[in-house]
Structures are given as structure tokens and as C-alpha cells.
Protein backbone atom coordinates (compact mmCIF):
# COMPACT_ATOMS: atom_id res chain seq x y z
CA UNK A 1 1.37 19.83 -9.22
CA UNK A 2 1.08 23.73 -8.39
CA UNK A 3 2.37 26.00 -5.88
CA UNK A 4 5.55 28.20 -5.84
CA UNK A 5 8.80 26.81 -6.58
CA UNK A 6 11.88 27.66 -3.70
CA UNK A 7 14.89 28.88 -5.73
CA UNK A 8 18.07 29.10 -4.21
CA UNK A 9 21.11 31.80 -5.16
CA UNK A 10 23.68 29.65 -4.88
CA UNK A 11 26.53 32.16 -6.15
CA UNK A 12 26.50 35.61 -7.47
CA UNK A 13 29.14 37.42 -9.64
CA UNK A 14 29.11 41.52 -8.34
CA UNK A 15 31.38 43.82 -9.70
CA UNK A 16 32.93 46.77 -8.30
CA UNK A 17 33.83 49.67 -8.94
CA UNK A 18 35.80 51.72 -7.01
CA UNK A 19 36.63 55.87 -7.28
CA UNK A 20 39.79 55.31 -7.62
CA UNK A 21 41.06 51.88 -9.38
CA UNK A 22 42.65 49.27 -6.68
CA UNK A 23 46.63 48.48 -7.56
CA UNK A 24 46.88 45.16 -8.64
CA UNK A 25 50.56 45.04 -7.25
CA UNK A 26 49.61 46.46 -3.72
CA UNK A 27 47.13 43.50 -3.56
CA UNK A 28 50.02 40.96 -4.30
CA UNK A 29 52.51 42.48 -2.57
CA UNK A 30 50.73 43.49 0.50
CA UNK A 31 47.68 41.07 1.18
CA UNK A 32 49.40 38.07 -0.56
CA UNK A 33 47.33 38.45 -3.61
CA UNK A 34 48.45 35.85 -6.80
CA UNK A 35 48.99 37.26 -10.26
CA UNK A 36 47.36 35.03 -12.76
CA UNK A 37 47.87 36.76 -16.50
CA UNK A 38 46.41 40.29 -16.47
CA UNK A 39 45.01 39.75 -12.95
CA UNK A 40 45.33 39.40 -9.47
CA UNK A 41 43.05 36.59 -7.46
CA UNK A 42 42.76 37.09 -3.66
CA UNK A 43 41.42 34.76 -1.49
CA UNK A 44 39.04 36.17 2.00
CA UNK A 45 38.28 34.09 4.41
CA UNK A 46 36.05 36.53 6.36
CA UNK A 47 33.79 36.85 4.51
CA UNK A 48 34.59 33.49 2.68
CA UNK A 49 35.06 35.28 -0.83
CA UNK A 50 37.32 35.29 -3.77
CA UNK A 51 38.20 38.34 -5.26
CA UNK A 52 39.53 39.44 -8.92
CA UNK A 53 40.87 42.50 -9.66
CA UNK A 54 41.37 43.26 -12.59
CA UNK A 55 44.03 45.04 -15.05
CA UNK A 56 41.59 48.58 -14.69
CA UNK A 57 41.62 48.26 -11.03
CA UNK A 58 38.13 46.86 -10.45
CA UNK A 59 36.96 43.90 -8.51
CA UNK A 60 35.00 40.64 -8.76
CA UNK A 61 33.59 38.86 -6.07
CA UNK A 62 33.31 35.35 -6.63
CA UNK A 63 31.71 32.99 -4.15
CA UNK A 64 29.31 34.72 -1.87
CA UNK A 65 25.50 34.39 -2.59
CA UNK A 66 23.89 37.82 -1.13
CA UNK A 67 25.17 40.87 -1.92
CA UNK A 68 26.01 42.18 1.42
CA UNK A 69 28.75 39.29 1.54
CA UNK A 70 30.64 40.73 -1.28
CA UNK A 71 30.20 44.20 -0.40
CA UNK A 72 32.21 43.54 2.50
CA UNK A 73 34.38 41.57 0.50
CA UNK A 74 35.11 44.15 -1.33
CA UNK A 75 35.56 47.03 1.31
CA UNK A 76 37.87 44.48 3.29
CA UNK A 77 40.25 44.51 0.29
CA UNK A 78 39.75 48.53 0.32
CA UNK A 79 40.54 48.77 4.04
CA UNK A 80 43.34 46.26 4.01
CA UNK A 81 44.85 48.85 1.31
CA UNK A 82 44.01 52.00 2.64
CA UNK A 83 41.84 52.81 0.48
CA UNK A 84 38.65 55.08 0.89
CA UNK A 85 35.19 53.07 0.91
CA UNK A 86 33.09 55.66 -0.71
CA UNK A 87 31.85 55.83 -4.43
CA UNK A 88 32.65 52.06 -4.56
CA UNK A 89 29.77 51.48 -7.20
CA UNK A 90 28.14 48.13 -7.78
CA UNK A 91 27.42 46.21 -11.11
CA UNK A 92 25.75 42.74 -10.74
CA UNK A 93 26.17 40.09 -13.02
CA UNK A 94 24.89 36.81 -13.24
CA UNK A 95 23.50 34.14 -10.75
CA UNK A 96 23.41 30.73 -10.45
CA UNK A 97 20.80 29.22 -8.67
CA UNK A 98 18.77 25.93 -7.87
CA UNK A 99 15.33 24.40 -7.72
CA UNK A 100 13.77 21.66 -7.20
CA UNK A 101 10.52 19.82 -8.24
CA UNK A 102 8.70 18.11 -6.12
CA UNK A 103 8.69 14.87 -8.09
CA UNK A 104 11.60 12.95 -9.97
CA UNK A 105 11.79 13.90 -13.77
CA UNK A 106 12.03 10.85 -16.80
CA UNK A 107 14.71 13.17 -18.51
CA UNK A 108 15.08 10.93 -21.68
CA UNK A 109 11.10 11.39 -22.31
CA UNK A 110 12.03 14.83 -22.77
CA UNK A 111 15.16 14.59 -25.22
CA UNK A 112 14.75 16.16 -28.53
CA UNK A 113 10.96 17.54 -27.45
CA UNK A 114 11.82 21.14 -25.79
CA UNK A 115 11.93 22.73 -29.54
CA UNK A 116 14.83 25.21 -30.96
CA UNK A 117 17.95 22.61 -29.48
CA UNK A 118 16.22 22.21 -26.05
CA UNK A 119 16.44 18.27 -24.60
CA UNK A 120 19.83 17.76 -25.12
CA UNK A 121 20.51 14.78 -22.92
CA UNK A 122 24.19 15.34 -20.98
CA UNK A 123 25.56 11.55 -20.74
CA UNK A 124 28.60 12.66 -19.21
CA UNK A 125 26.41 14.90 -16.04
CA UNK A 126 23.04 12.74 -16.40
CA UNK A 127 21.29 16.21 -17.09
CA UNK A 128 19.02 17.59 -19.58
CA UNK A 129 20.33 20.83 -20.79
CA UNK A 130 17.13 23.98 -21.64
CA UNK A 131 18.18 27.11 -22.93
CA UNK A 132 15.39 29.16 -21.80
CA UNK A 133 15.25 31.84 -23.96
CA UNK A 134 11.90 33.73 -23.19
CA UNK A 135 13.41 33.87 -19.24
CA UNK A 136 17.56 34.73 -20.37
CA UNK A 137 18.65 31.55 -18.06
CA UNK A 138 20.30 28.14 -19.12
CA UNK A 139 18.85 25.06 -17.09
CA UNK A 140 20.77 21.94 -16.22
CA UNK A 141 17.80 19.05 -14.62
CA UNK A 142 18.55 15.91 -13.60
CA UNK A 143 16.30 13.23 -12.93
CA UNK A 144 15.91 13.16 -9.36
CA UNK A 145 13.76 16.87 -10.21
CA UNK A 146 16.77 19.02 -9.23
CA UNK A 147 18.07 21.85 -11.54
CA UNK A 148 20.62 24.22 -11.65
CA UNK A 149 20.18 27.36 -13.82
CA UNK A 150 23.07 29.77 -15.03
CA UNK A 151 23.07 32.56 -16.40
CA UNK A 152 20.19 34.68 -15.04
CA UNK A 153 20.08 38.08 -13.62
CA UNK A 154 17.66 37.85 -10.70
CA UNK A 155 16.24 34.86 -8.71
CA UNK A 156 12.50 35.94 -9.83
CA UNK A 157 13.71 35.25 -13.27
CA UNK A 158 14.93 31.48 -12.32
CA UNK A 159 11.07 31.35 -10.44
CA UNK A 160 9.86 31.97 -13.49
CA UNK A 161 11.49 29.57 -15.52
CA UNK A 162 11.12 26.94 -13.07
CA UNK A 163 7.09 27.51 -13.48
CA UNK A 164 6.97 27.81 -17.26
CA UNK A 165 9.18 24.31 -17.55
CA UNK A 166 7.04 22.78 -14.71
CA UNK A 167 3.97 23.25 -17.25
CA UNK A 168 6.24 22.27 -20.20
CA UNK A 169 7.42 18.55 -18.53
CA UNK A 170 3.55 18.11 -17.25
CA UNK A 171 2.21 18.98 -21.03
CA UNK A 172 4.77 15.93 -21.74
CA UNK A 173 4.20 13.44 -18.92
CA UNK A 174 7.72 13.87 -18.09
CA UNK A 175 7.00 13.27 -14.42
CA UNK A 176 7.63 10.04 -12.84
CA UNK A 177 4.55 8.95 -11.46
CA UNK A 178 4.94 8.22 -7.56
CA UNK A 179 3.53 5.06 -6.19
């Protein structure tokens, strides 16, 4: 079993920053905004987006999985406000994404066998959970091949991983055998 693995982004957390910080209260007073402790959550439904602010005036956008989805997230809120666009800076946080192998996964053959508390077996999700140190991401596979990883910082990352844990569950025979 070779070949590249197709990762998916299936969410990514961007933060921005505007020039001058966004008023939490204009966002719940004005675009219906909802103040939940020290911040304000606003739902968009063009683009489909949620968006934090937070108590210094600086937003999260939740929900979108390329960046030029919450960009405009982000200058909608702007606009709706009257706000000025420019020197709205970006700072990218973490991605989850998805993979697949091509082949279903015997999950419990791996349990305890990853090294350094890899192999925990999830009873409650069905999942065995890989904290992928060497590649910064945290891998949830299930037994039908899929995974989902969290916690990395660019989908060449999760490729990565995908290939290193590929060889890892092939060293172990942790493939199902088709037939």
C-alpha cells in the first residue's frame, strides 16, 4: 500500500486582527451579536461562519475551511460596522482535518503498541487515539481506515503523519486483509 494520502481541511481557526479593535457592544447591539462571558459570538450566514470577538477587540473565525472564507467573514463584520478593512492582520491557528486509508484498520491490534501512551483504544468513539509528536498533530482512527487529526498547523503536516502511521500500522499488520 503506497501512494499519496488525500487530506481534507475540514475547519480552520484564523484570527484577526484588526487596526483598530472591533466593539464588542456595537456587534451585539447592532448585528445581533450574543454576549457569552468576556465575548461576543456572531453568527454569518454568507459566508456560513461563526465569529468571536473577543474582550481586546479581535476576531475568530470558526467554521470555514479555506482562508478566503473567513477573510470575508471577517471584513463582513468590519463593513457591517463601519469599520475600515485595511491592516486587518491574519494569525492562523490550528486545523482539523481528515484522511483516509485505503483499507479498514484492526484498531485493537494496535492498542498499547504505538509507544510513549499511543494506542489508547476510545470505547466510548470506537477510535484509536495517536499523539503524533514528531508531526505536532493528535490522530483519532477508526476502524473503517478513517481519521481525523487535530491540532496541526498545515495540511502538509497531517500528509505527513498520515504516511509515517501508514508505515507504522503495516510494520504491525494492523490492516485488515481484503478478500
Amino acid at each position: 500500500m503506497s501512494g499519496a494520502i488525500d487530506v481534507r481541511v475540514e475547519n480552520r481557526l484564523v484570527r484577526f486582527v484588526p487596526s483598530t479593535p472591533v466593539d464588542a457592544d456595537a456587534v451585539v447591539d447592532r448585528l445581533n451579536g450574543v454576549r457569552t462571558g468576556d465575548v461576543v459570538v456572531m453568527a454569518l450566514s454568507k459566508p456560513s461562519a461563526t465569529v468571536v470577538i473577543d474582550s481586546e477587540g479581535r476576531m475568530v473565525v470558526h467554521g470555514t475551511h479555506r482562508i478566503e472564507a473567513a477573510q470575508a467573514a471577517a471584513k463582513e463584520v468590519l463593513l457591517r460596522l463601519g469599520m475600515d478593512e485595511h491592516g486587518l492582520r491574519m494569525e492562523f491557528g490550528p486545523i482539523i482535518a481528515s484522511f483516509a486509508y485505503a483499507r479498514p484498520v484492526l484498531i485493537d491490534r494496535l492498542a498499547g503498541d504505538l509507544g510513549a501512551g499511543n494506542g489508547v483504544v476510545d470505547e466510548r468513539l470506537g477510535c484509536v487515539h495517536i499523539d503524533d509528536e514528531r508531526h505536532g498533530v493528535h490522530i483519532m482512527l477508526w476502524g473503517n481506515g478513517k481519521a481525523v487529526v487535530t491540532e496541526a498547523r498545515h495540511p502538509n503536516m497531517v500528509a505527513m503523519a498520515a504516511v509515517h502511521w501508514r508505515t507504522q500500522i503495516e510494520s504491525r499488520r494492523a490492516f485488515a486483509i481484503e478478500g
